[in-house]
Each structure stands twice: as C-alpha cells, then as structure tokens.
Protein backbone atom coordinates (compact mmCIF):
# COMPACT_ATOMS: atom_id res chain seq x y z
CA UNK A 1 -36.26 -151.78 19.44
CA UNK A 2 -36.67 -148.90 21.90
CA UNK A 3 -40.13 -146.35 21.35
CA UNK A 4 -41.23 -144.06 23.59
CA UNK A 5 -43.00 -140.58 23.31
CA UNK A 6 -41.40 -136.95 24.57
CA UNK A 7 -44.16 -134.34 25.36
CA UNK A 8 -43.42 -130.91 25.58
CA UNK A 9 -45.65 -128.01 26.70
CA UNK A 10 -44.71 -124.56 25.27
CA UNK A 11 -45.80 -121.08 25.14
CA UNK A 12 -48.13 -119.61 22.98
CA UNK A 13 -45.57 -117.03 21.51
CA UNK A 14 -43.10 -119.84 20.88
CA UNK A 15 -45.27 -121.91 18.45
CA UNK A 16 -43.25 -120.78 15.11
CA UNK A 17 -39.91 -120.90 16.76
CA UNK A 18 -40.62 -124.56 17.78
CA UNK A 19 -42.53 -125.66 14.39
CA UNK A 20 -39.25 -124.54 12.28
CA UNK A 21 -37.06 -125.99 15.21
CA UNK A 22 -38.57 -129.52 15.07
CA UNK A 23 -38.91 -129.25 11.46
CA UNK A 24 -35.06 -128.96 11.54
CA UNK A 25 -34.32 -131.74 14.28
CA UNK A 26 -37.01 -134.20 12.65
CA UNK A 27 -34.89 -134.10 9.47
CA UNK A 28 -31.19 -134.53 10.66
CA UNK A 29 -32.85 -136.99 12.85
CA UNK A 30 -34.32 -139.25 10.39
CA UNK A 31 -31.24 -139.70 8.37
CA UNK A 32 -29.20 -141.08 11.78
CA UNK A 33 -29.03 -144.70 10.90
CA UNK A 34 -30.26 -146.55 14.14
CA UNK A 35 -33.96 -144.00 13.54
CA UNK A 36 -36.36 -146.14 12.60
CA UNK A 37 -39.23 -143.01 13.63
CA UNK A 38 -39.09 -139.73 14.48
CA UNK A 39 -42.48 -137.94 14.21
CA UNK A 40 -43.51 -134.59 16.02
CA UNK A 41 -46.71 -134.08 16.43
CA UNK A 42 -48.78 -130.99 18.03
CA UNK A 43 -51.96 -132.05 20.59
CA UNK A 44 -54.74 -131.11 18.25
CA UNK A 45 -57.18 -129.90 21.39
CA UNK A 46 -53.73 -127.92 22.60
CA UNK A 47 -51.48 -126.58 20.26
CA UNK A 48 -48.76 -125.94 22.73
CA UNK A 49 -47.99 -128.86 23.45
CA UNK A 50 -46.25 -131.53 21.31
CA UNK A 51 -45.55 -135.67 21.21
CA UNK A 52 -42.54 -137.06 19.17
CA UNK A 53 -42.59 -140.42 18.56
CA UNK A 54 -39.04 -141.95 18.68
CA UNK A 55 -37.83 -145.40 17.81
CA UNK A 56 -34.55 -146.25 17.01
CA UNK A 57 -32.85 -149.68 16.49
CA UNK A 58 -31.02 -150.19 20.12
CA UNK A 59 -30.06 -148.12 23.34
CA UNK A 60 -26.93 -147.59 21.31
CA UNK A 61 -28.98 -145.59 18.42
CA UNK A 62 -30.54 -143.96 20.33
CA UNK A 63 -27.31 -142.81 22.62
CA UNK A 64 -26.15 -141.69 19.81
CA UNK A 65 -28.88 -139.64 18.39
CA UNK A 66 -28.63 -137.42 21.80
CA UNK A 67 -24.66 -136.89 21.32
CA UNK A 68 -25.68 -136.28 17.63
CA UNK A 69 -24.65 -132.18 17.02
CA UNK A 70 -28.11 -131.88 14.97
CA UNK A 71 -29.48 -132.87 18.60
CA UNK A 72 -27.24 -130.60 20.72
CA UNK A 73 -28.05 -127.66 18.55
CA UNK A 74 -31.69 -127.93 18.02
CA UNK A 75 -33.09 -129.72 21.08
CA UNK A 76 -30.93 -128.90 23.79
CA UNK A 77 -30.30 -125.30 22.59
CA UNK A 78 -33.49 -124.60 20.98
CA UNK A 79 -36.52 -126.86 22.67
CA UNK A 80 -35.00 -127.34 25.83
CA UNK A 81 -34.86 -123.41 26.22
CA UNK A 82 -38.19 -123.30 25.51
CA UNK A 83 -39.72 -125.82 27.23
CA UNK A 84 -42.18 -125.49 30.08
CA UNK A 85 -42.80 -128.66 30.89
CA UNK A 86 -41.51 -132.43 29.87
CA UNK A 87 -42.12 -135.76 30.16
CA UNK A 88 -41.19 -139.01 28.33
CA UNK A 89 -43.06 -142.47 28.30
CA UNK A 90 -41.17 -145.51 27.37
CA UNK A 91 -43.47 -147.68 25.03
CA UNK A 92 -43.51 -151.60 25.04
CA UNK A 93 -45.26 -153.54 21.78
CA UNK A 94 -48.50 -155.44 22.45
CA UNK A 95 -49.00 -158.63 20.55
C-alpha cells in the first residue's frame, strides 16, 4: 500500500475556490478503484493550508489516479494554479 500526505498553502482569497475544488477531486477520486483514502483536510490553527491523505492499493493506482482526467482538471488546473507552496511526505505503517 502506498500513503503519504500533500500539503498545500493557499491564499486567503482562494479558500472557496479550493473548498469546492477539492470537494470535486475528493469525489472522482474516491471512486478510482486502486483509492483506498482520499481525505482533504484544512490545518485547523491555519486555514490556508490543507493535508490530503492519499492511499491507494500500488504505485500503479496511484499512477493512474494522476493521469486520471478528474485529476488533470481539478488538481493540475485548479490547485496547482493556486498553490503557493507544496510538499508531500511519503508515510510508512508502524507496527
């Protein structure tokens, strides 16, 4: 299984733009069939930035979420536009 977290830091201005984009993106997203999560999240102390959790079932789910067209359309057109800042950290099970 693969996990791992993407942060995003946006602008203020951008925070209903990016609520209905993820909203979107989070639902095409869940219905891929190597997803096993997909949760956005906004930083309670810092509302303009957000975590998604990912998991998906291989490498090969989750190449294929990011040639998905739900993906093209809504994060690489919509929160990549946006975006200020990014970062991803790949997530390992303990126990």
């Amino acid at each position: 299984m693969i996990s791992f977290n993407i942060r995003f830091k946006f602008a203020p201005e951008d925070r209903a733009e990016i609520a209905e984009i993820l909203r979107n993106l989070a639902e095409a997203t869940r219905k891929e069939p190597g997803c096993i999560t997909y949760i956005p999240l906004q930083v309670e102390s810092d509302p303009d930035t957000v975590v998604i959790w990912e998991q998906y079932k291989d490498a090969e789910a989750e190449q294929a979420h990011r040639q998905a067209a739900h993906f093209k359309k809504w994060a690489v057109g919509g929160l990549y536009q946006k975006m200020l800042e990014r970062s991803r950290e790949d997530l390992v099970a303990v126990g």
